[in-house]
Protein backbone atom coordinates (compact mmCIF):
# COMPACT_ATOMS: atom_id res chain seq x y z
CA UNK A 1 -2.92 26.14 3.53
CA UNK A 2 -2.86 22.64 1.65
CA UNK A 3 -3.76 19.37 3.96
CA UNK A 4 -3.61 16.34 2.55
CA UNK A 5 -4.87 12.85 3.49
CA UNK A 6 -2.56 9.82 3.15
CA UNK A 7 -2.46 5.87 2.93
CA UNK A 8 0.09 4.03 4.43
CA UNK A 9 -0.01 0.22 2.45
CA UNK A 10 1.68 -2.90 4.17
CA UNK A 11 3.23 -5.20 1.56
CA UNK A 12 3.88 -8.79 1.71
CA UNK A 13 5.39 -11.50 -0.41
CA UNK A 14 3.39 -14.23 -1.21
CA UNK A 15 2.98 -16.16 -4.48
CA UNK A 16 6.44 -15.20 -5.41
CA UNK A 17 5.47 -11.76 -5.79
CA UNK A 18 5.50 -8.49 -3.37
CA UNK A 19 1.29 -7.67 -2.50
CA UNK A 20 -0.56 -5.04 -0.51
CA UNK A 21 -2.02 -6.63 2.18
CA UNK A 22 -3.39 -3.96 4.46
CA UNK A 23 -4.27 -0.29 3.88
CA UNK A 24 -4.43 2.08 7.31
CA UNK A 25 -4.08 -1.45 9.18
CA UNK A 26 -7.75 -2.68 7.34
CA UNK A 27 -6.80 -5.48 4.86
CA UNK A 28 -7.17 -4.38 1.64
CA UNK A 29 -10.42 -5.12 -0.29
CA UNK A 30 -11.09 -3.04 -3.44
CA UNK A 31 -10.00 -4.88 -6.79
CA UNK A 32 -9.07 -8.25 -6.31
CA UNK A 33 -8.57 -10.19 -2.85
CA UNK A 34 -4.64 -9.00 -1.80
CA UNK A 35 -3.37 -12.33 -2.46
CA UNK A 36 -4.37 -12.17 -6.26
CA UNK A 37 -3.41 -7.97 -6.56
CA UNK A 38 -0.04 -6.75 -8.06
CA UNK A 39 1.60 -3.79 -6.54
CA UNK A 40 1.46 -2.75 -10.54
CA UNK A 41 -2.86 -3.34 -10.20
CA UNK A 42 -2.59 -1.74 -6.92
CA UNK A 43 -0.89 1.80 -7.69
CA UNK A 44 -3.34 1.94 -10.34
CA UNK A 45 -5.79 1.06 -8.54
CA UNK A 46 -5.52 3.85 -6.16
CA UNK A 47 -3.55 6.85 -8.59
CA UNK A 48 -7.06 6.63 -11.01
CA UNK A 49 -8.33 7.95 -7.13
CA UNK A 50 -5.98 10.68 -7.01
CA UNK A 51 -3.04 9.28 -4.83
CA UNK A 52 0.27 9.79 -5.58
CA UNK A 53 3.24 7.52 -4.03
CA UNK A 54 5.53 9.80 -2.28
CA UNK A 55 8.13 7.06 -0.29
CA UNK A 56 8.06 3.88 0.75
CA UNK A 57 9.93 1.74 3.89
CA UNK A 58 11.30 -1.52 4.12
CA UNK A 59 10.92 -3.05 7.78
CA UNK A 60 12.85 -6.05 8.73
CA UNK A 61 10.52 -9.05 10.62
CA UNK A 62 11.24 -9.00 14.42
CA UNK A 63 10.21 -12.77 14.03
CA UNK A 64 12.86 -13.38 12.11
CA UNK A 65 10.77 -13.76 8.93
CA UNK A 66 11.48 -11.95 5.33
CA UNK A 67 11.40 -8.00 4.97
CA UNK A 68 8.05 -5.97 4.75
CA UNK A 69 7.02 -3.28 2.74
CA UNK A 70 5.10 0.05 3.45
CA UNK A 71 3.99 2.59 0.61
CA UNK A 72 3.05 5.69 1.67
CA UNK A 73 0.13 7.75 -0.42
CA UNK A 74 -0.83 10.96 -0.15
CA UNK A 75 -3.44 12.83 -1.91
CA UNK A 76 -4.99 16.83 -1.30
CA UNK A 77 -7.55 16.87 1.55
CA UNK A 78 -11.28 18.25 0.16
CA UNK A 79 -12.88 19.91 2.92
């Protein structure tokens, strides 16, 4: 049977732009630093790995604040 693994990413805006900030809650810190990383740079970043983007979540800011995104990843799990 096929497992796979998966990456959830938390987006935020900053810079005028949407960013991924943290990947599996550890802020991100391949590539660029987040504040500086497209979500364009980012899916690259990650599909040259093997992941694929299969949905993505928009959570509203229980402080009140602007909307937050999550991408979720998933690639095949190699034993």
């Amino acid at each position: 049977m096929q497992k796979w693994e998966y990456l959830f990413v938390n987006c935020e805006y900053h810079n005028d732009d949407w960013r991924p900030r943290y990947v599996n809650g550890q802020e991100v810190t391949e590539g660029k630093p987040w504040a500086e990383m497209t979500l364009y740079e980012f899916s690259d970043l990650v599909g040259e790995k093997g992941w694929e983007l299969v949905d993505f979540m928009v959570d509203g800011n229980r402080s009140g604040g602007g909307d937050h995104f999550r991408l979720i990843f998933k690639r095949p799990k190699v034993d």
